[in-house]
C-alpha atoms as a PDB file:
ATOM      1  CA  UNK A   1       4.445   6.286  18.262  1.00  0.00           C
ATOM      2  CA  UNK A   2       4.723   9.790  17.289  1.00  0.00           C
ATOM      3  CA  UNK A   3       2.122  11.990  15.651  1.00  0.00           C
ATOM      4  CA  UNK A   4       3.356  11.468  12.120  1.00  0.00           C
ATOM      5  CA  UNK A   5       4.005   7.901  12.504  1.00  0.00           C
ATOM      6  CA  UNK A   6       0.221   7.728  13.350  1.00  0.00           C
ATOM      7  CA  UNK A   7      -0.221   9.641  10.299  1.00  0.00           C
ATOM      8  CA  UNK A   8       1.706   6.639   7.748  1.00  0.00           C
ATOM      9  CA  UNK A   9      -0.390   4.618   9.724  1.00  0.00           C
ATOM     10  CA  UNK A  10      -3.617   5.795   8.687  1.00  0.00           C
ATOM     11  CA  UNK A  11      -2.071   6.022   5.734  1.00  0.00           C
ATOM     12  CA  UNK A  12      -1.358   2.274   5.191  1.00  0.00           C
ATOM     13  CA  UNK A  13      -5.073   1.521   6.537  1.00  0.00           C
ATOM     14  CA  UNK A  14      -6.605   3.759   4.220  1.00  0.00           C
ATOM     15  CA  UNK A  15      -4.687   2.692   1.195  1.00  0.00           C
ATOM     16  CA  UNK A  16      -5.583  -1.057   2.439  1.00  0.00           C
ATOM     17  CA  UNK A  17      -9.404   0.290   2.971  1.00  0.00           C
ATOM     18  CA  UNK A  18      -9.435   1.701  -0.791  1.00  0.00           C
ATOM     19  CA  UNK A  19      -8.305  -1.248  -2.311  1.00  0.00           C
ATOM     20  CA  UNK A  20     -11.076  -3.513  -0.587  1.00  0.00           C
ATOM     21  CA  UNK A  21     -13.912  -0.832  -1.654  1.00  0.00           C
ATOM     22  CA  UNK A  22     -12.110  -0.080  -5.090  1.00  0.00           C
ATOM     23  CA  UNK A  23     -11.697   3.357  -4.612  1.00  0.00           C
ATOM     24  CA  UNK A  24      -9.675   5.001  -7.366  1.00  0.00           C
ATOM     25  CA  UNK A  25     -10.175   8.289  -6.401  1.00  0.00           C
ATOM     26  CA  UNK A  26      -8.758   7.407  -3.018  1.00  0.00           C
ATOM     27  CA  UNK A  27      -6.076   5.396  -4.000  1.00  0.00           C
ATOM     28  CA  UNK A  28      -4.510   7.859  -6.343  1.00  0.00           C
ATOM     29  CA  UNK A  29      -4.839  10.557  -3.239  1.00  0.00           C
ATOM     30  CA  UNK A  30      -2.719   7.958  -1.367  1.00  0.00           C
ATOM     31  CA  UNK A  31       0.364   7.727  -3.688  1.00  0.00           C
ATOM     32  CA  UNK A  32       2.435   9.209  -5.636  1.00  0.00           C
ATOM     33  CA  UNK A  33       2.340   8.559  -9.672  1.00  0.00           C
ATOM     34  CA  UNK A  34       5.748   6.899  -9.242  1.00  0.00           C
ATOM     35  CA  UNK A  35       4.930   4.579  -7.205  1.00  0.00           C
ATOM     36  CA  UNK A  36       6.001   1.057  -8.904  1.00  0.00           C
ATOM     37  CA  UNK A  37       4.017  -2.111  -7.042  1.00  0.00           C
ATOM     38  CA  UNK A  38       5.759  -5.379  -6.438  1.00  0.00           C
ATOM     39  CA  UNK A  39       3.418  -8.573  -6.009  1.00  0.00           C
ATOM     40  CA  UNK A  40       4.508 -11.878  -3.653  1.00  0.00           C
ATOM     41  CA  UNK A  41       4.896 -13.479  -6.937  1.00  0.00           C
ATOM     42  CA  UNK A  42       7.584 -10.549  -7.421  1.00  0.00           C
ATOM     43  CA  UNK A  43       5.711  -8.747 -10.337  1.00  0.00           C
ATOM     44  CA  UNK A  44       6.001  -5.254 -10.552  1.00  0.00           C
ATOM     45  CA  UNK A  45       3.341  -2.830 -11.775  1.00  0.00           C
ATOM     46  CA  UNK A  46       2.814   0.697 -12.207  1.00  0.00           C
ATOM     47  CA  UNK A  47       0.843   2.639 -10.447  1.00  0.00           C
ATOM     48  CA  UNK A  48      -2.299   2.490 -13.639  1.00  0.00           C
ATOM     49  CA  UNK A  49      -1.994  -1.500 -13.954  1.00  0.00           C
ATOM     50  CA  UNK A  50      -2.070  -2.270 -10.732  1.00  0.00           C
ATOM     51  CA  UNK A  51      -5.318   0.162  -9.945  1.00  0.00           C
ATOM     52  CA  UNK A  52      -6.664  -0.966 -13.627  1.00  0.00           C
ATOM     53  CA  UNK A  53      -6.418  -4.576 -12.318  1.00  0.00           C
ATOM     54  CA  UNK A  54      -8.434  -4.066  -9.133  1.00  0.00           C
ATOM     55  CA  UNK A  55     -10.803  -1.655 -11.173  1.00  0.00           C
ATOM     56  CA  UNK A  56     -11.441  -4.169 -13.306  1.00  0.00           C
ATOM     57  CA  UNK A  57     -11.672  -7.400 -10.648  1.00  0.00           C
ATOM     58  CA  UNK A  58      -8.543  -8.953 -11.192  1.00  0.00           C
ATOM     59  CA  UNK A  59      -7.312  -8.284  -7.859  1.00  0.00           C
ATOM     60  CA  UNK A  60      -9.804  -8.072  -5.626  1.00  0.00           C
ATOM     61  CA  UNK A  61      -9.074  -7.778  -2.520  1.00  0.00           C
ATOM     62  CA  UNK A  62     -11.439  -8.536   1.025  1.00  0.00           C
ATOM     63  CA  UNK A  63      -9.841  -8.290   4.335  1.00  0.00           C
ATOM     64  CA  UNK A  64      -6.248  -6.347   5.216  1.00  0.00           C
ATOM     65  CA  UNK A  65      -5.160  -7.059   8.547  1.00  0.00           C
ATOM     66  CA  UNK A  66      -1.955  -5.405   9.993  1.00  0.00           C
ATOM     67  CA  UNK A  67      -0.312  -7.871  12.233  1.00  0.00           C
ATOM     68  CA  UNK A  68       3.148  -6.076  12.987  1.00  0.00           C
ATOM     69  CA  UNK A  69       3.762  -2.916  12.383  1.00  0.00           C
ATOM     70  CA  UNK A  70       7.709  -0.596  12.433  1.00  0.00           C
ATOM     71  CA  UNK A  71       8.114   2.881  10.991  1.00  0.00           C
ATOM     72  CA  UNK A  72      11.328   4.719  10.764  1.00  0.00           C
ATOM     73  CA  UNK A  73      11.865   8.171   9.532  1.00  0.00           C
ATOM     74  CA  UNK A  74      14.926   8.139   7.191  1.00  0.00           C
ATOM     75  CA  UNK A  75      15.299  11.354   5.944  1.00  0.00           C
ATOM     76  CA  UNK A  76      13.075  12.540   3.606  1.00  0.00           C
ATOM     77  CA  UNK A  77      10.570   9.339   4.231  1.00  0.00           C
ATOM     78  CA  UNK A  78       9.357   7.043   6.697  1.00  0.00           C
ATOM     79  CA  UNK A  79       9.852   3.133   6.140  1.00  0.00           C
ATOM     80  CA  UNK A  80       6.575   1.001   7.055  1.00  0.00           C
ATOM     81  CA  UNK A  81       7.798  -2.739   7.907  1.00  0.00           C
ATOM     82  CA  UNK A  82       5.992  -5.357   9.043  1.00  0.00           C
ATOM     83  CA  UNK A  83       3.330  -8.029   8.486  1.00  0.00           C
ATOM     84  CA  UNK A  84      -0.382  -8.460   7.290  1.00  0.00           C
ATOM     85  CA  UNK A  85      -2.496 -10.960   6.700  1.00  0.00           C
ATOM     86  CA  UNK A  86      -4.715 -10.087   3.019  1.00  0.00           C
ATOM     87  CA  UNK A  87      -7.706 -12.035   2.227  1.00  0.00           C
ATOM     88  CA  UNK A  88      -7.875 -11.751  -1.824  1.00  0.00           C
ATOM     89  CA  UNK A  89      -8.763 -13.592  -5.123  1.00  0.00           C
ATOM     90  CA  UNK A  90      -5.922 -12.710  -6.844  1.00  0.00           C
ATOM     91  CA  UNK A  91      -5.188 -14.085 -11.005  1.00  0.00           C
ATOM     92  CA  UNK A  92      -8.617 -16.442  -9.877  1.00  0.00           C
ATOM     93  CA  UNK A  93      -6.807 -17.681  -6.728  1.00  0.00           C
ATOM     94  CA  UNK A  94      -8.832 -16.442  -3.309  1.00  0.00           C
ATOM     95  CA  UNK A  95      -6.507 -17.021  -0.438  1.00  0.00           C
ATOM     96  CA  UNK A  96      -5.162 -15.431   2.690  1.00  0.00           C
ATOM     97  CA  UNK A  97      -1.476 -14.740   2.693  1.00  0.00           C
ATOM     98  CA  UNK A  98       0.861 -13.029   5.413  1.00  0.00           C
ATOM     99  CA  UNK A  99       2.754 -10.649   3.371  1.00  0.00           C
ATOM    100  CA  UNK A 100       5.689  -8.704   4.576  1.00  0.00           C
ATOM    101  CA  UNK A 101       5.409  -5.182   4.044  1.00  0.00           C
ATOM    102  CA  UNK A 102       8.173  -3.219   2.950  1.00  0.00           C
ATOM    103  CA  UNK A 103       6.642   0.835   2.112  1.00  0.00           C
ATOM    104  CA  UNK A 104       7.989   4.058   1.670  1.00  0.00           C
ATOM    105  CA  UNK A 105       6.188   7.257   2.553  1.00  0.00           C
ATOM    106  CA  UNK A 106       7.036  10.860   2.064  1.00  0.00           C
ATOM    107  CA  UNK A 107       5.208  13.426   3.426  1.00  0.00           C
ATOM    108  CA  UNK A 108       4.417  16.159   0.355  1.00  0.00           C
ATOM    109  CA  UNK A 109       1.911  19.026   0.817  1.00  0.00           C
ATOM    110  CA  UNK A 110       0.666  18.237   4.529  1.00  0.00           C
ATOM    111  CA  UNK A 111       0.090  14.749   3.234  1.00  0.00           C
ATOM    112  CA  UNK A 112       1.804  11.302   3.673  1.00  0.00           C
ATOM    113  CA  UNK A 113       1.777   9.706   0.319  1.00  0.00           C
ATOM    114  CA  UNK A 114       2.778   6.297  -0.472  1.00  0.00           C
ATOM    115  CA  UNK A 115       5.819   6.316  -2.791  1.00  0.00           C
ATOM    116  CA  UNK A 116       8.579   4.350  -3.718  1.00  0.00           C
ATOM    117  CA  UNK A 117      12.285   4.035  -2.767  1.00  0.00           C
ATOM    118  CA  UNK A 118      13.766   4.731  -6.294  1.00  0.00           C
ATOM    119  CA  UNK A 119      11.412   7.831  -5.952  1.00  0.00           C
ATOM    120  CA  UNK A 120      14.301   9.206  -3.626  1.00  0.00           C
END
């Protein structure tokens, strides 16, 4: 893996690490304003509703863990694919789920930031 796949890595855990502590700071660091959110359930959220709904507890999440892992750089961003396992009460439902993950980075000011495809 090279050095700035390492970086969308830590990235990805950080992002993952922010949502289980409810850091809003963090999370904003970690993406871009853009950034639209699509749930399992295929719901898609801004950026604001998806952090207002962990801020206030309806998606709260308790364990992320990455179980496969694939980045590709394709010009200007790197594509994170693979597979976690997310323990979560989600809508009142607590569960673990395997979730594919399908993420677009882009590295903007020294810093990898989570974005999304139509950003391109």
């Amino acid at each position: 893996m090279s050095q700035e796949e390492k970086m969308v890595l830590e990235t990805y855990q950080s992002f993952q690490q922010a949502m289980i502590d409810k850091d809003m700071d963090q999370l904003r660091k970690l993406t871009r304003e853009s950034v639209i959110f699509t749930h399992m359930s295929g719901k898609k959220q801004t950026r604001d509703e998806f952090f207002d709904d962990i801020k206030n507890g309806i998606l709260n999440y308790y364990q992320s863990n990455l179980l496969e892992v694939r980045i590709t750089y394709e010009k200007p961003y790197f594509h994170l694919t693979g597979m976690s396992e997310l323990k979560a009460k989600v809508y009142g439902i607590t569960g673990t789920w395997r979730l594919p993950i399908n993420q677009y980075y882009m590295k903007i000011n020294g810093r990898y930031l989570l974005t999304g495809k139509e950003d391109l």
